[in-house]
Protein backbone atom coordinates (compact mmCIF):
# COMPACT_ATOMS: atom_id res chain seq x y z
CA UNK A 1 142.24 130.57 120.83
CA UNK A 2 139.15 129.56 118.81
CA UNK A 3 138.13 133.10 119.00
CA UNK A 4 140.94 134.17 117.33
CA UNK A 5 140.67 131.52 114.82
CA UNK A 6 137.42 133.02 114.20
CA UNK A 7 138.47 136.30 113.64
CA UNK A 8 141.30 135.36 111.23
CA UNK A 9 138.46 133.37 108.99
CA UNK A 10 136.13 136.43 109.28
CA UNK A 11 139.42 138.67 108.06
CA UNK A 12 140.14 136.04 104.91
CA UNK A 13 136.96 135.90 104.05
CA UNK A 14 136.75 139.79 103.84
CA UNK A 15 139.50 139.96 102.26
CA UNK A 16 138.16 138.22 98.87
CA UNK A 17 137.05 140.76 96.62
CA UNK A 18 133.35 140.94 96.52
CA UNK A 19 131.00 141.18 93.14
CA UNK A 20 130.49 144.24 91.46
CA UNK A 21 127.08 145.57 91.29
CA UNK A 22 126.97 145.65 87.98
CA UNK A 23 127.65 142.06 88.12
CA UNK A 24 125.11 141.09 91.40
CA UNK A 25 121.95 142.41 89.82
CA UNK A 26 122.19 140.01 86.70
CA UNK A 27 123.14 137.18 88.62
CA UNK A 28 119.98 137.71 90.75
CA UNK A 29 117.76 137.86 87.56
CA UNK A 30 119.20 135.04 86.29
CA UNK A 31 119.22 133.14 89.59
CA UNK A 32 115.27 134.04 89.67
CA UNK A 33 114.20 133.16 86.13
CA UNK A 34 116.27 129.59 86.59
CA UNK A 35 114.46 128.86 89.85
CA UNK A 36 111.13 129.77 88.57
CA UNK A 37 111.74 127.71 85.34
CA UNK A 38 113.02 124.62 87.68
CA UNK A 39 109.83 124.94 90.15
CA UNK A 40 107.64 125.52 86.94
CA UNK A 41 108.91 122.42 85.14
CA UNK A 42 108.79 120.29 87.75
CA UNK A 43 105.30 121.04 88.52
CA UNK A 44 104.54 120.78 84.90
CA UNK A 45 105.99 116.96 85.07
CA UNK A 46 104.39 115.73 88.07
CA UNK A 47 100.89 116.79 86.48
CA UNK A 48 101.80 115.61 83.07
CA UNK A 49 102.57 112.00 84.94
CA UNK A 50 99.90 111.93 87.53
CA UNK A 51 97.07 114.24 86.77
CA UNK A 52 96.17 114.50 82.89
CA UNK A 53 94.41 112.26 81.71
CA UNK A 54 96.18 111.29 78.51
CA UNK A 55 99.54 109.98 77.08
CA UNK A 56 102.12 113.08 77.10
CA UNK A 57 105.45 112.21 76.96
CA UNK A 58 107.38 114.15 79.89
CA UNK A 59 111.56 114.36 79.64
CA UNK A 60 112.02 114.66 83.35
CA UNK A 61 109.50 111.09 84.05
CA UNK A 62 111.05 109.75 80.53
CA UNK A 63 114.60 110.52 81.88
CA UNK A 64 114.44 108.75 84.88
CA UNK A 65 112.43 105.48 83.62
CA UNK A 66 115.56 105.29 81.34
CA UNK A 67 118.14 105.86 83.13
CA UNK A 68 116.22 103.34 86.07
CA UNK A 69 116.07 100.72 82.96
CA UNK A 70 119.26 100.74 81.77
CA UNK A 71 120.73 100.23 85.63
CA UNK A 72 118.47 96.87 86.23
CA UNK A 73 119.54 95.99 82.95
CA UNK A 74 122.76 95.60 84.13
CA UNK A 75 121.24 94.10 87.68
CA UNK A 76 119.36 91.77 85.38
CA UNK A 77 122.42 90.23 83.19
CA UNK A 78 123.63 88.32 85.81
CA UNK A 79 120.81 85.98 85.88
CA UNK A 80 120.36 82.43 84.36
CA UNK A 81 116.92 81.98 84.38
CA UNK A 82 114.09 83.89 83.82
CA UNK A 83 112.79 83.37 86.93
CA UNK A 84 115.45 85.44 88.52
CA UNK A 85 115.42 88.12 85.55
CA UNK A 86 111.64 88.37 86.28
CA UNK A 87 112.81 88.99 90.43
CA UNK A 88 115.09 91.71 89.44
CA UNK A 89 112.83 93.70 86.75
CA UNK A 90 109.65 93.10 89.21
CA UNK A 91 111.12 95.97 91.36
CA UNK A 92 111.68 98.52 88.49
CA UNK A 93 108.85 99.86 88.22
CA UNK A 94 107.81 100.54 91.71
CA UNK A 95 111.14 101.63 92.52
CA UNK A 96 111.28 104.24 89.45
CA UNK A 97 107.91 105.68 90.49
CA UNK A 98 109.64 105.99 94.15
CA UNK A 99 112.38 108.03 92.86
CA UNK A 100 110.63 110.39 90.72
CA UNK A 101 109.01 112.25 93.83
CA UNK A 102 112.02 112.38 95.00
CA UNK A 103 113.96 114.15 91.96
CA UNK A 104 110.79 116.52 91.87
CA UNK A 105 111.68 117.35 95.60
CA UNK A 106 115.33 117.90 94.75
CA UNK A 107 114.71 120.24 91.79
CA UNK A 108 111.94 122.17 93.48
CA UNK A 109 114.44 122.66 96.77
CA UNK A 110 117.04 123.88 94.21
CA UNK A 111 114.38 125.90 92.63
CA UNK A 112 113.41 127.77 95.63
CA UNK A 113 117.00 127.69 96.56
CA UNK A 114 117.76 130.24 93.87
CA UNK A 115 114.51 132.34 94.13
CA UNK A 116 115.80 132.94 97.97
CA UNK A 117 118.97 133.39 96.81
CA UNK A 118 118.01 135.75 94.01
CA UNK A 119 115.36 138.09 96.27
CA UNK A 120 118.35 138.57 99.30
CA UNK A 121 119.13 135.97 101.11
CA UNK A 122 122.75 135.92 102.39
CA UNK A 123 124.25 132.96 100.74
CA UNK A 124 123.97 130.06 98.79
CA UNK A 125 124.04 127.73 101.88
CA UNK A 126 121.53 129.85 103.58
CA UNK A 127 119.26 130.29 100.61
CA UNK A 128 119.68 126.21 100.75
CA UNK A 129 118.77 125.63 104.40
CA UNK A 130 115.97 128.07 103.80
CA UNK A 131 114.32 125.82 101.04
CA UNK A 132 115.05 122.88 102.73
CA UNK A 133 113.12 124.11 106.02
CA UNK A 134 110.29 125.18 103.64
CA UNK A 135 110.16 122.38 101.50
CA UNK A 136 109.81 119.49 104.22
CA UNK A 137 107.70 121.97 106.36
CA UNK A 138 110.47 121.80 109.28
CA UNK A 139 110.29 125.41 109.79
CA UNK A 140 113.56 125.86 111.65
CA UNK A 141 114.72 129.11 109.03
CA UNK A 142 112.95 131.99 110.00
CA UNK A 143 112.37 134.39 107.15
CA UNK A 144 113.19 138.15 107.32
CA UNK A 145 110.67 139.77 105.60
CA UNK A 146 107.33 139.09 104.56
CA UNK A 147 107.60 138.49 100.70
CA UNK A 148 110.01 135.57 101.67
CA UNK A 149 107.56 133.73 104.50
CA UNK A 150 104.46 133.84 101.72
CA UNK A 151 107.28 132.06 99.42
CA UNK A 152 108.50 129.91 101.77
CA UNK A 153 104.57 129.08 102.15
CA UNK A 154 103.81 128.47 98.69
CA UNK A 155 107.23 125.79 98.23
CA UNK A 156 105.38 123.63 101.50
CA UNK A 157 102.08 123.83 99.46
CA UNK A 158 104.04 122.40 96.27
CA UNK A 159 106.12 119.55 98.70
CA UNK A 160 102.81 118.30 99.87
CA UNK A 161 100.74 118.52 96.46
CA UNK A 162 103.57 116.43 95.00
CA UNK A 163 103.64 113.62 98.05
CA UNK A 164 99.50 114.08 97.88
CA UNK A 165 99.81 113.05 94.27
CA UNK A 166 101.85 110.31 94.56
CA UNK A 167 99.42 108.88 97.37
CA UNK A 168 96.33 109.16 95.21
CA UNK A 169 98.29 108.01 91.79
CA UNK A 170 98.45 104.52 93.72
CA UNK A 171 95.10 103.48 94.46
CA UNK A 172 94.30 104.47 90.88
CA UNK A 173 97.22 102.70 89.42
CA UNK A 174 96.43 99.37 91.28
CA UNK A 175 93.07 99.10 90.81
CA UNK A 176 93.75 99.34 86.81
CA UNK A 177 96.24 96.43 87.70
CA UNK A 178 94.04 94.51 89.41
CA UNK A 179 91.76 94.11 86.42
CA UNK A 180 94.45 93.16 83.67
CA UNK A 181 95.67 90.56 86.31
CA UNK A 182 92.09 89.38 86.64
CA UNK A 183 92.08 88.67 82.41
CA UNK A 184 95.22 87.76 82.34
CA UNK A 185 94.29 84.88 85.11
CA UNK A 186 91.04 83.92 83.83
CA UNK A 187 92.86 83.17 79.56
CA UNK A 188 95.27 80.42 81.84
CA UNK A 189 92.64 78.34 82.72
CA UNK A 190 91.38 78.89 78.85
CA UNK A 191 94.65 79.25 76.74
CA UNK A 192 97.39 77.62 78.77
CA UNK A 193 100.40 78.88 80.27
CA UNK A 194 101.92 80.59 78.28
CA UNK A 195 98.89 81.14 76.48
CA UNK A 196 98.14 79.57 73.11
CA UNK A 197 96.02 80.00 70.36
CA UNK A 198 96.26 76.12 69.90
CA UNK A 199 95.70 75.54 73.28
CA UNK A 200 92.71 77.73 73.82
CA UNK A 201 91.34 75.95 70.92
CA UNK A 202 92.02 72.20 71.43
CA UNK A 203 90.88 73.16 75.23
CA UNK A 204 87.10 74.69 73.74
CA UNK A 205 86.75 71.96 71.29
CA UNK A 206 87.49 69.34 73.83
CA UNK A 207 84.64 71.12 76.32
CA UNK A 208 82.18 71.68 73.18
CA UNK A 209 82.25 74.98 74.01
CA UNK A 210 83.39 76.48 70.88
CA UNK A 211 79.99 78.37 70.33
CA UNK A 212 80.80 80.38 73.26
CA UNK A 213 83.84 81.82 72.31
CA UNK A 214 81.71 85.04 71.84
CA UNK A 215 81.86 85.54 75.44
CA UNK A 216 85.69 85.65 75.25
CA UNK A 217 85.98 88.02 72.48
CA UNK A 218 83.06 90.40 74.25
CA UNK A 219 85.22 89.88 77.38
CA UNK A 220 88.55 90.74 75.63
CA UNK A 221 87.31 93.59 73.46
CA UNK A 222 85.98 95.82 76.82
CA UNK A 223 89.77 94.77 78.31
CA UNK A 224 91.58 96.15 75.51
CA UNK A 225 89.64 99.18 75.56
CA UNK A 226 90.69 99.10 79.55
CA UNK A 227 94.20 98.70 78.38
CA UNK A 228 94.48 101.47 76.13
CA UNK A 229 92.69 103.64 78.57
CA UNK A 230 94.73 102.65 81.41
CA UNK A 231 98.48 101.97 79.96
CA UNK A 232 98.64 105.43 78.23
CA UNK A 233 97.29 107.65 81.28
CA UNK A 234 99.30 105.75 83.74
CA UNK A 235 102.19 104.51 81.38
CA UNK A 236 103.97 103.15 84.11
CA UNK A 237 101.89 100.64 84.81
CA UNK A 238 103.03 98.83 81.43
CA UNK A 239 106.04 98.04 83.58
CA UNK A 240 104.27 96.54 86.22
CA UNK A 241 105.02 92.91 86.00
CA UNK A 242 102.05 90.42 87.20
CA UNK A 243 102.04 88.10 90.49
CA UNK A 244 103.52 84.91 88.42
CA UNK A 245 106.70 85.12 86.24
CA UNK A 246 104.94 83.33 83.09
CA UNK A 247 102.13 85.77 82.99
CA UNK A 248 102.28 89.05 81.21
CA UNK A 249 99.55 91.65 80.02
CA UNK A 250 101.34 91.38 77.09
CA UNK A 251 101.71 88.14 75.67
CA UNK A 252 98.16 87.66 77.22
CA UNK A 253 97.20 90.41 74.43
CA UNK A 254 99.21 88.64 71.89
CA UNK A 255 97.90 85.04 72.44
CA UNK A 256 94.36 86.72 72.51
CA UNK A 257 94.62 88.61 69.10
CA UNK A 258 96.39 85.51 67.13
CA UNK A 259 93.12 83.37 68.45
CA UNK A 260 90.27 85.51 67.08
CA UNK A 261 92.29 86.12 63.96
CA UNK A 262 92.53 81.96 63.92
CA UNK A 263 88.74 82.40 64.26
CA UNK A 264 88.07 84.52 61.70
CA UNK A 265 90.35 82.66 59.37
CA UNK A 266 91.03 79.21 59.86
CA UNK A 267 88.56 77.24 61.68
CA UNK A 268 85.35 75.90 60.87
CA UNK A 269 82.92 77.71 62.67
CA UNK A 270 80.42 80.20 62.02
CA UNK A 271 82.01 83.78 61.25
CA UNK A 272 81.76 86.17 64.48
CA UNK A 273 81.44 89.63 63.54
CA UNK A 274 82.60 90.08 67.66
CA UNK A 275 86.27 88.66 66.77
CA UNK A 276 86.45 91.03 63.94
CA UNK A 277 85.57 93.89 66.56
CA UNK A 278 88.34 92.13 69.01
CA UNK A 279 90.84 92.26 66.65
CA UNK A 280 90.15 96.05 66.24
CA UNK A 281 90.21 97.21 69.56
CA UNK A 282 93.35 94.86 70.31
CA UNK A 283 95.89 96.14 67.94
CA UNK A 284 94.19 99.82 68.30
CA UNK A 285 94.76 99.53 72.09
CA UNK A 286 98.51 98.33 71.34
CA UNK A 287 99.37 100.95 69.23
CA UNK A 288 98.21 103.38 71.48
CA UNK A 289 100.59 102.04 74.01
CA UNK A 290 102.94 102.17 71.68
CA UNK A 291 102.70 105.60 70.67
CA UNK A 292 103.17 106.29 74.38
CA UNK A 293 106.62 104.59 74.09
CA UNK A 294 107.55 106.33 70.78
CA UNK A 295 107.44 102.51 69.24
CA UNK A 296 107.26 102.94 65.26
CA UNK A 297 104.81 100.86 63.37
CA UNK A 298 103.18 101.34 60.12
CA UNK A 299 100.12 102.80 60.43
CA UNK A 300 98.40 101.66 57.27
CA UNK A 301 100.26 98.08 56.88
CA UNK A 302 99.30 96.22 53.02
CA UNK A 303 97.74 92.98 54.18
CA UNK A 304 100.48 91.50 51.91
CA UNK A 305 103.36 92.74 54.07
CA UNK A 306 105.67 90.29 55.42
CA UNK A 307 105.05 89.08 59.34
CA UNK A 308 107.30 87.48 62.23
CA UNK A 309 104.99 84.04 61.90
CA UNK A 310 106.38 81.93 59.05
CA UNK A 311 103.79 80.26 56.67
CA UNK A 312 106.03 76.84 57.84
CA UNK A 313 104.89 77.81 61.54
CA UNK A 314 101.11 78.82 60.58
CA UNK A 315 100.77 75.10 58.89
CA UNK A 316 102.35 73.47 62.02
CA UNK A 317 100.15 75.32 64.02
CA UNK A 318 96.88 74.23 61.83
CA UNK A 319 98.57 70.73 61.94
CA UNK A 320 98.41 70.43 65.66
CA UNK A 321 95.10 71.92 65.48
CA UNK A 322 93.78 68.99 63.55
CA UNK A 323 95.57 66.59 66.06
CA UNK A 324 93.31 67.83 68.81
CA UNK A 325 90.33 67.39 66.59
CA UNK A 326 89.62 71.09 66.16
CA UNK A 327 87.76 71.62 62.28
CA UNK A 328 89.87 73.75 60.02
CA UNK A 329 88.64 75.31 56.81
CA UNK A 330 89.62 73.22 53.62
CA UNK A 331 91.11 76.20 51.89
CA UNK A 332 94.50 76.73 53.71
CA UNK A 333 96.29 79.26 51.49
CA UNK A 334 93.10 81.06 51.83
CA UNK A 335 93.39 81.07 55.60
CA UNK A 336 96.96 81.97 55.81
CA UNK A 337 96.42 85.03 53.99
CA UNK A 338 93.55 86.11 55.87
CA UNK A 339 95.40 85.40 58.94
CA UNK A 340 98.33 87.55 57.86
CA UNK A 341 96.42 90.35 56.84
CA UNK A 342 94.70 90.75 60.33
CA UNK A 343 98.17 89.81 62.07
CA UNK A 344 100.16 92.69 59.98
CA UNK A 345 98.16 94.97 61.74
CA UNK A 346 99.52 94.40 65.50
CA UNK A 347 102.58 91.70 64.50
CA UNK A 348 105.10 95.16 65.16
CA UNK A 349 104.08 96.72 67.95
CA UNK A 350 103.06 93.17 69.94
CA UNK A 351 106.98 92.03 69.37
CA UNK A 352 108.03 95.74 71.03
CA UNK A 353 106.59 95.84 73.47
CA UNK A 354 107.00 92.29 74.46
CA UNK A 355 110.60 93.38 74.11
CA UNK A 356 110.46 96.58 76.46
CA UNK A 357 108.51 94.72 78.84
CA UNK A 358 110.68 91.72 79.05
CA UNK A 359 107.76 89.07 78.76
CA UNK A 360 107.52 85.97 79.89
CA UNK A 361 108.39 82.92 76.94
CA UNK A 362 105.22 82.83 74.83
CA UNK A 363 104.30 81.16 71.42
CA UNK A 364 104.23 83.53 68.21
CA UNK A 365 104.65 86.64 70.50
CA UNK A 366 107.92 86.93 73.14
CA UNK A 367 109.45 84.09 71.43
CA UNK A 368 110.18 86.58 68.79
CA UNK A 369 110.25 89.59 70.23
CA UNK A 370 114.24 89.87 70.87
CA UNK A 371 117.17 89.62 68.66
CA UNK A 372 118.44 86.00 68.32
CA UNK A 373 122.02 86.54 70.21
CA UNK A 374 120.41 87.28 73.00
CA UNK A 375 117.10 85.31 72.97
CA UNK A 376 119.22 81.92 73.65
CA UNK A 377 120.14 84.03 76.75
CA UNK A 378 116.66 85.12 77.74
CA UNK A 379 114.51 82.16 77.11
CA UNK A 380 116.91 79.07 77.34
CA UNK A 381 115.89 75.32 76.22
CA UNK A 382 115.58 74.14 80.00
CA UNK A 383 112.63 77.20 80.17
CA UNK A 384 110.65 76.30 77.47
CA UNK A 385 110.93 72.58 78.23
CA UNK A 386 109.72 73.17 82.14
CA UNK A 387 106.81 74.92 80.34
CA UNK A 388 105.47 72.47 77.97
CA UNK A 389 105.85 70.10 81.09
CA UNK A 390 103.93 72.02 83.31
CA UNK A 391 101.16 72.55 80.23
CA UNK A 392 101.33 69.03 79.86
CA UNK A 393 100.62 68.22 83.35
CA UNK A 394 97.63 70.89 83.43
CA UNK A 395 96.02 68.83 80.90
């Protein structure tokens, strides 16, 4: 009985007319030039993302991070707190980086698929179980001639350079973690959590320690050179969200860049050529980052151009300031125009990527960085209240 099933498919298959020749041949080239472009590109991507040493923007890696943002965007909504937005988005990153292998795997498979396909093998389905045996190096498809083993070689060669890239990408990628967490750490104990300009300050004046912010702007002027190196090679690692929810690289950079520019501007001290230098290589390092991200900014700002940071909010901030005894210059309007025109520079591109990187609440940064419907949503009263408690109590 089952034989005879048999035979009937083997007759009704048969009996489907079969391509022409004039038909097969073109098929095959086409077949050959789409697998070779699939293995090709994918190879090009996974060394555009792991191996050069520079920001390229890659469609299949760009692709994937957006389509993996927009779906823990929607994960994400649910939550009330930050806390439990920070949770969600903590995984994105690692899991996107997870998945790309693993699209690079699919596309070479159906890569090879068609190159087997294209140079004889019977079917689709056997051109498939071919790549697949090749591709995870299971070897249970034996190949019929020798021109298909030495290609069946060469797709295990490209399964295992792409796994063996991922493996080393890691070490690299975490130890370039490691030391923007270590910064990050070391402005809480100096600026506060979230970090402050005000709070940095008030904290060094109480210490009598402001003659050494030098060391902090020396310190922070070799970690923004880090972070341009390190968050353009390996963009992903922008994404990479630190051990506690109310630290980020980010706002970090932010609170960092507004304090030197305070400096340099607005309080009494002698003029440090290293926070001009800081400054620099701050908003150079952002913008780099940002390029990386396709964020627009203008490149030659007029120190007269508006900023996020109200001149109301800049005289607050010099009010509290006097509160906690730190010495201001007499001129004010003076300051607040040489604070603007150093702020111009990196006010843009801070608030983006703050945005993109859905940071933490911060002062004169992520406070700022969304669009007010939703910034109710994203940092709610209760959050910024539990913060200035916590600050409080740190004092």
């Amino acid at each position: 009985m089952i034989n005879s099933q048999h035979l009937d498919l083997e007759l009704e298959l048969q009996s489907y007319p079969e391509m022409p020749d004039t038909l097969l041949l073109p098929a095959h080239i086409a077949a050959f030039l789409l697998g070779v472009i699939l293995v090709l590109g994918t190879c090009a991507s996974a060394i555009r993302t792991f191996v050069l040493p520079r920001s390229v923007r890659d469609s299949i890696t760009n692709a994937v991070f957006r389509f993996s943002r927009k779906a823990f965007d929607v994960l994400s909504w649910w939550a009330k707190t930050y806390e439990q937005r920070d949770s969600v988005m903590a995984l994105f990153a690692p899991i996107t980086l997870m998945v790309l292998p693993i699209l690079w795997l699919i596309l070479v498979m159906f890569g090879y698929m068609s190159i087997y396909w294209a140079m004889g093998t019977q079917s689709l389905s056997d051109a498939l179980m071919a790549s697949g045996s090749s591709l995870l190096t299971l070897g249970f498809v034996r190949m019929d001639s020798t021109g298909l083993t030495l290609l069946s070689f060469s797709e295990a060669a490209v399964g295992l350079i792409l796994i063996a890239l991922l493996i080393a990408y890691l070490p690299t990628m975490y130890a370039a973690f490691a030391r923007r967490e270590s910064a990050v750490t070391l402005l809480e104990v100096r600026a506060g959590s979230p970090p402050s300009a005000i709070e940095l300050f008030a904290r060094y004046t109480r210490l009598k320690r402001l003659d050494k912010l030098n060391d902090l702007w020396a310190q922070w002027e070799t970690v923004f050179a880090d972070l341009e190196e390190s968050h353009t090679s390996l963009a992903a690692l922008a994404f990479f969200r630190s051990p506690q929810s109310h630290r980020s690289w980010v706002t970090a950079a932010g609170a960092v860049l507004d304090s030197a520019a305070l400096a340099v501007t607005t309080i009494d001290i002698p003029h440090d050529v290293q926070a001009d230098l800081t400054i620099r290589a701050g908003y150079i390092a952002l913008r780099r980052i940002a390029d990386a991200f396709g964020i627009k900014y203008e490149e030659h700002p007029d120190p007269a151009d508006p900023i996020s940071i109200s001149r109301i909010e800049f005289d607050a901030a010099c009010a509290a300031l006097a509160e906690q005894n730190v010495a201001l210059k007499a001129d004010r309007d003076t300051a607040w125009r040489g604070f603007a025109g150093w702020r111009v520079n990196y006010d843009t591109v801070l608030l983006r990527l703050c945005a993109i990187t859905m940071a933490p609440y911060a002062p004169w940064s992520s406070d700022r960085s969304i669009l007010p419907k939703r910034r109710a949503k994203h940092f709610k009263k209760k959050d910024r209240v539990e913060i200035a408690q916590k600050n409080q109590a740190g004092n």
